[in-house]
N, C-alpha and C. Protein backbone atom coordinates (compact mmCIF):
# COMPACT_ATOMS: atom_id res chain seq x y z
N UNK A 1 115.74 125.39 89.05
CA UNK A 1 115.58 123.98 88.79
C UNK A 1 114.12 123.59 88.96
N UNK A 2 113.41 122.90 87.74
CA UNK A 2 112.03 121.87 88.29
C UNK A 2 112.22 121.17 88.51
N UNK A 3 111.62 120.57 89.53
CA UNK A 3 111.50 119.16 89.94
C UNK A 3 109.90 118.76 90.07
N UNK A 4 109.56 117.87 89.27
CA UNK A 4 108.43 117.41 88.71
C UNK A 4 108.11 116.32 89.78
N UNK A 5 106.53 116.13 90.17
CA UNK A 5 105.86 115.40 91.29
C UNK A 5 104.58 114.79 90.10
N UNK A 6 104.50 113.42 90.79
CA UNK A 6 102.97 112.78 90.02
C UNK A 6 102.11 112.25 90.86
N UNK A 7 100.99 112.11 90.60
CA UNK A 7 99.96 111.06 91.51
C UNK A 7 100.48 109.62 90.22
N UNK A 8 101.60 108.49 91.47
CA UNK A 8 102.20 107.34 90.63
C UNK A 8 100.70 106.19 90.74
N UNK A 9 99.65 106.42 91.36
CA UNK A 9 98.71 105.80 91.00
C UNK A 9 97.78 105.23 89.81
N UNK A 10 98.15 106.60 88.81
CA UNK A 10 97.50 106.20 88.05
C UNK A 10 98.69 105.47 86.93
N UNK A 11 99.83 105.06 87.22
CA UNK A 11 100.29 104.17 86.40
C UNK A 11 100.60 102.43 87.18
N UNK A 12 99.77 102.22 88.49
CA UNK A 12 99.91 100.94 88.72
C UNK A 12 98.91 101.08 90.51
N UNK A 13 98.88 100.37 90.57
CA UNK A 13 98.06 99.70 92.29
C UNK A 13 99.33 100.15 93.26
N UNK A 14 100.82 98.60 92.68
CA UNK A 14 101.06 98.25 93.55
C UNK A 14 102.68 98.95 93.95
N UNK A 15 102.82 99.00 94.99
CA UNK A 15 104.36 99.88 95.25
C UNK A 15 105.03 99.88 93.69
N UNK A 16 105.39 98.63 93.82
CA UNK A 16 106.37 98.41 92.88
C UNK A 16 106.18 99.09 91.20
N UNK A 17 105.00 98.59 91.01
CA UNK A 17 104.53 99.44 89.63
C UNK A 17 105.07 100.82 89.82
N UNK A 18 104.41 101.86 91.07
CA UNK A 18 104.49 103.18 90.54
C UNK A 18 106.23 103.38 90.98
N UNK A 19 106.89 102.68 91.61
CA UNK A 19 108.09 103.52 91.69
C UNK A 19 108.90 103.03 90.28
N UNK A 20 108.69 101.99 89.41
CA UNK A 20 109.14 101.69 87.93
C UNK A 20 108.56 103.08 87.21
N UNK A 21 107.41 103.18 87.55
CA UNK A 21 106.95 104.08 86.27
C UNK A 21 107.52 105.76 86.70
N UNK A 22 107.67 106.32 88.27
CA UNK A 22 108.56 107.12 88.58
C UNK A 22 109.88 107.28 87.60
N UNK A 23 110.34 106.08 88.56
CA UNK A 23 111.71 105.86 87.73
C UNK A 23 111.99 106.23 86.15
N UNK A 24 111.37 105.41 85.88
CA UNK A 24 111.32 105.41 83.78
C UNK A 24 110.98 107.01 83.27
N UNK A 25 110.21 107.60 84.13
CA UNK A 25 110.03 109.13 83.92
C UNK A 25 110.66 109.81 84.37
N UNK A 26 111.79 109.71 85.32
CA UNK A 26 112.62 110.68 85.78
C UNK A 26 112.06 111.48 86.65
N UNK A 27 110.92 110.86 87.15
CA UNK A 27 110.12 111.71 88.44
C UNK A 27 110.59 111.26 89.39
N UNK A 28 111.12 112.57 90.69
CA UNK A 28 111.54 111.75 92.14
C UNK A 28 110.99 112.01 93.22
N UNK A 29 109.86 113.05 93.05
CA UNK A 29 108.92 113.01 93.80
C UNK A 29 107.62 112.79 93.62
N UNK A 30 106.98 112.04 94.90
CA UNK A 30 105.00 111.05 94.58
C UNK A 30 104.41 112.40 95.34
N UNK A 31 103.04 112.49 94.71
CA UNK A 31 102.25 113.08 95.40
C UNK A 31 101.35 111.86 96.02
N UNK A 32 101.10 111.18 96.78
CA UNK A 32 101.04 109.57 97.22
C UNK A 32 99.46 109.87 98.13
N UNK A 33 98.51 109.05 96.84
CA UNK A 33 97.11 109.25 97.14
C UNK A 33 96.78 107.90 97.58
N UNK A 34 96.96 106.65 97.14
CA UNK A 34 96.86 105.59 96.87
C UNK A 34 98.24 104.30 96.50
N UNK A 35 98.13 102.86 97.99
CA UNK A 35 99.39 102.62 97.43
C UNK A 35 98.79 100.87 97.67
N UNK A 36 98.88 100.04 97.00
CA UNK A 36 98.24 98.73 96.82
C UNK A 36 96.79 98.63 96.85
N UNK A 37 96.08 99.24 96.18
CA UNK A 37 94.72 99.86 96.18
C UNK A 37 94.16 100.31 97.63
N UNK A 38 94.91 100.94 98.69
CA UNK A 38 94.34 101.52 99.92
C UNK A 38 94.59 103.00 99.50
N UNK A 39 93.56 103.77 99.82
CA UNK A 39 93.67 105.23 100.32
C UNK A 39 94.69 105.62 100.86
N UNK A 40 95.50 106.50 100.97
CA UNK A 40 96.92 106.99 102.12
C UNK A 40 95.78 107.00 103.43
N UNK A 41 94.54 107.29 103.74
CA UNK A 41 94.08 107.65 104.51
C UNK A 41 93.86 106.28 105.20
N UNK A 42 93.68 105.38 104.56
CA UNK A 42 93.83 103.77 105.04
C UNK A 42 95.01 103.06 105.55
N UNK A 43 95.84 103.68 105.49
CA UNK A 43 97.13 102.90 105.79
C UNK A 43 97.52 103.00 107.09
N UNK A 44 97.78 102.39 108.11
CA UNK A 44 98.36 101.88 109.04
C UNK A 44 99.15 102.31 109.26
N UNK A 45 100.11 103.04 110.68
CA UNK A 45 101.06 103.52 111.05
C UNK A 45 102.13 102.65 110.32
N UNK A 46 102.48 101.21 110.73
CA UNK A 46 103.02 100.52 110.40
C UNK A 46 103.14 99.92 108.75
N UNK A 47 101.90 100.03 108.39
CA UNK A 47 102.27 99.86 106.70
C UNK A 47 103.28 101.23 106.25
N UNK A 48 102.52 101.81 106.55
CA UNK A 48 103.42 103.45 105.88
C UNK A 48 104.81 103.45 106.43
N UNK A 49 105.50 103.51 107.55
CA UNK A 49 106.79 102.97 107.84
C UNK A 49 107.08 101.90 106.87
N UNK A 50 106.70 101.08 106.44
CA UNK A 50 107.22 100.13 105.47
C UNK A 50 107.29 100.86 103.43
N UNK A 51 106.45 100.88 103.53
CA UNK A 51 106.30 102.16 102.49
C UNK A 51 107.16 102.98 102.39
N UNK A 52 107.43 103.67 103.57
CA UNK A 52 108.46 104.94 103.63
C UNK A 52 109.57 104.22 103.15
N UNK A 53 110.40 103.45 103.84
CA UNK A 53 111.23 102.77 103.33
C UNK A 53 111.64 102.38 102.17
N UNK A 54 110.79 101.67 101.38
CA UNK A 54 110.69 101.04 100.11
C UNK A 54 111.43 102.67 98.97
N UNK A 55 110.57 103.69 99.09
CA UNK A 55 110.18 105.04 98.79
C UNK A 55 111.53 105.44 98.86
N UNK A 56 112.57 105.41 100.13
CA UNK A 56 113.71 106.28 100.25
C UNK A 56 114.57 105.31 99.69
N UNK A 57 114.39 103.96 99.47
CA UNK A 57 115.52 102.89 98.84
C UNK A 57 115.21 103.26 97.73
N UNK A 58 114.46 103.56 96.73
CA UNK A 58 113.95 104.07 95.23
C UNK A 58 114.43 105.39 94.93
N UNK A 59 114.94 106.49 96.07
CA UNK A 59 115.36 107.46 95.45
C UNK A 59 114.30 108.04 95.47
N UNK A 60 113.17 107.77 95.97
CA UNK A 60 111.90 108.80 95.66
C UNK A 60 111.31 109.60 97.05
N UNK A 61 110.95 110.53 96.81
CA UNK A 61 110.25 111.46 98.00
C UNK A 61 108.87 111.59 97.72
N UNK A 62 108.34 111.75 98.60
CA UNK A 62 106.99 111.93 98.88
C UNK A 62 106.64 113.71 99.38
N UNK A 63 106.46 114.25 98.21
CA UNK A 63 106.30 115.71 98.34
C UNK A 63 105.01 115.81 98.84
N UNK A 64 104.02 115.34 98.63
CA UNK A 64 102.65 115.43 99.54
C UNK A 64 101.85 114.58 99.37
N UNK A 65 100.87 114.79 100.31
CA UNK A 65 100.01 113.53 100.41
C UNK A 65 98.68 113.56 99.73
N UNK A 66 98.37 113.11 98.73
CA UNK A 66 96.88 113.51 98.50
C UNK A 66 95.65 112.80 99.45
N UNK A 67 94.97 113.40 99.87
CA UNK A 67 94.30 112.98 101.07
C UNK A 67 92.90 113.08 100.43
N UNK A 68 91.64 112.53 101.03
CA UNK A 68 90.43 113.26 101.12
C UNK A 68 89.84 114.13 101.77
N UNK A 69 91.18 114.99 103.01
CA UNK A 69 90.39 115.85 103.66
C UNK A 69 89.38 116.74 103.03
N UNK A 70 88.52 117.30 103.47
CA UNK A 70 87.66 118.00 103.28
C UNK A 70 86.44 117.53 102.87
N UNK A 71 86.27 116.17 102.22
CA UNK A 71 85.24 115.74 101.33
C UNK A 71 84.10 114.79 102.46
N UNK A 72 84.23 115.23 103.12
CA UNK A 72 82.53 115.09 104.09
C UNK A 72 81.76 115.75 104.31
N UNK A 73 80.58 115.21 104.65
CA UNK A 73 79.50 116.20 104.67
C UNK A 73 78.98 116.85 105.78
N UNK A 74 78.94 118.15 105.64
CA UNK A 74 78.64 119.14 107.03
C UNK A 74 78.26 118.66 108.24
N UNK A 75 77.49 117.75 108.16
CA UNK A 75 77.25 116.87 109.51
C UNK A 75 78.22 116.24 110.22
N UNK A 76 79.04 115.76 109.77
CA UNK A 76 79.80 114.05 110.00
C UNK A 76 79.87 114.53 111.97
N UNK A 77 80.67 112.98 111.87
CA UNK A 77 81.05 113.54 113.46
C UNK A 77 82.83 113.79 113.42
N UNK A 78 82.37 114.98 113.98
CA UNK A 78 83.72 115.87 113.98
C UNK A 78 84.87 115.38 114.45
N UNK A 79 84.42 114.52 115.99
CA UNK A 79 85.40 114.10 116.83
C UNK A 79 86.43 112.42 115.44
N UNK A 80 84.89 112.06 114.94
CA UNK A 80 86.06 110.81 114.47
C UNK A 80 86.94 111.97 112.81
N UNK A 81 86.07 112.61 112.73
CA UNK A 81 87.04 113.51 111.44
C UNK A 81 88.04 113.98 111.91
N UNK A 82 87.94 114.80 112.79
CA UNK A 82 89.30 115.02 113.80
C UNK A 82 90.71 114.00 113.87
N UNK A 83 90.38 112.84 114.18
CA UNK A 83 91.05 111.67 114.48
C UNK A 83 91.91 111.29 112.90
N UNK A 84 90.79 111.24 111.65
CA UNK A 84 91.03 111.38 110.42
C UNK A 84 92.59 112.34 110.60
N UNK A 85 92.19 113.35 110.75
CA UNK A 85 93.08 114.75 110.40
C UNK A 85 94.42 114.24 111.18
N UNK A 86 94.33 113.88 112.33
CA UNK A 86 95.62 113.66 113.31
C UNK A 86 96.32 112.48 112.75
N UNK A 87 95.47 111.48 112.04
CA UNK A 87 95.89 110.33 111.55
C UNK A 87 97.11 110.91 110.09
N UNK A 88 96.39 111.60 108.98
CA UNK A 88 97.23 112.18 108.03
C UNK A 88 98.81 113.09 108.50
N UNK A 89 98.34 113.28 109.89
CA UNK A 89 99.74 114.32 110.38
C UNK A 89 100.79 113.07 110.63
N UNK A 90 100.46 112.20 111.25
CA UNK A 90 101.33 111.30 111.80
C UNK A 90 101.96 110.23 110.44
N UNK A 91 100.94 110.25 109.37
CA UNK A 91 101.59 109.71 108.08
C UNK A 91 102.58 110.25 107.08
N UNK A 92 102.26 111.64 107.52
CA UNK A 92 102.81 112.83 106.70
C UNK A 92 104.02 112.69 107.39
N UNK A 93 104.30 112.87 109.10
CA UNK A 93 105.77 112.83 109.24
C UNK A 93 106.05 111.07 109.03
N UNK A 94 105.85 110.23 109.17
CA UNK A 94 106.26 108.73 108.69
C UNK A 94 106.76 109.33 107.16
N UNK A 95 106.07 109.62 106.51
CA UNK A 95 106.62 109.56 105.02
C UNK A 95 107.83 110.90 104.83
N UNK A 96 108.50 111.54 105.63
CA UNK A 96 109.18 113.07 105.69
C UNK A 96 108.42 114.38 104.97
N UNK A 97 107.61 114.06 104.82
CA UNK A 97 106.95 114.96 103.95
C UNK A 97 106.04 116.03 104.92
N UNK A 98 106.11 117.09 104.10
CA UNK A 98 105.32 118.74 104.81
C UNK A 98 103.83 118.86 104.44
N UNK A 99 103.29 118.20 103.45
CA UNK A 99 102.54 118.70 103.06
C UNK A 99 101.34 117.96 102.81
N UNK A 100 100.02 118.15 103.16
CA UNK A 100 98.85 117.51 102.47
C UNK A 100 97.91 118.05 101.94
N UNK A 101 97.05 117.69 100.66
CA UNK A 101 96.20 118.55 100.13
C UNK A 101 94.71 117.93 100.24
């Protein structure tokens, strides 16, 4: 069996847009980069619990997260990138999902 995953961003901003355009495509899993024009990396313990929700009432899963890890520059400070990284783990289980890229 395939089961087909999209970045639903690029067919709308806002929740609601990408889980219509999911829907209408028969896609049931987001690769979820971006959700009311915030970064996943922007979102709030508490927004994403709300999110999650919305997501499992739609029938849709969140197979992974598209993140920006990696995309800083050799310098940064590690300790707040760190924090970054722990932040995506704790969104990743909010949303049931295993995986981030």
């Amino acid at each position: 069996m395939i089961r087909l995953c999209a970045f639903a961003d690029e067919a709308g901003s806002s929740l609601d847009d990408q889980i219509a355009a999911l829907r209408r495509e028969g896609v049931s899993f987001l690769e979820l980069r971006s959700i009311d024009g915030k970064n996943v990396l922007s979102l709030s313990e508490a927004e994403a619990e709300g999110y999650a929700a919305r997501l499992r009432q739609a029938g849709i899963s969140v197979f992974s997260i598209g993140s920006p890890l990696g995309k800083v520059d050799i310098d940064c400070d590690f300790d707040a990138y760190l924090e970054q990284v722990r932040h995506l783990f704790r969104l990743d289980h909010i949303f049931s999902c295993t995986r981030i890229r």
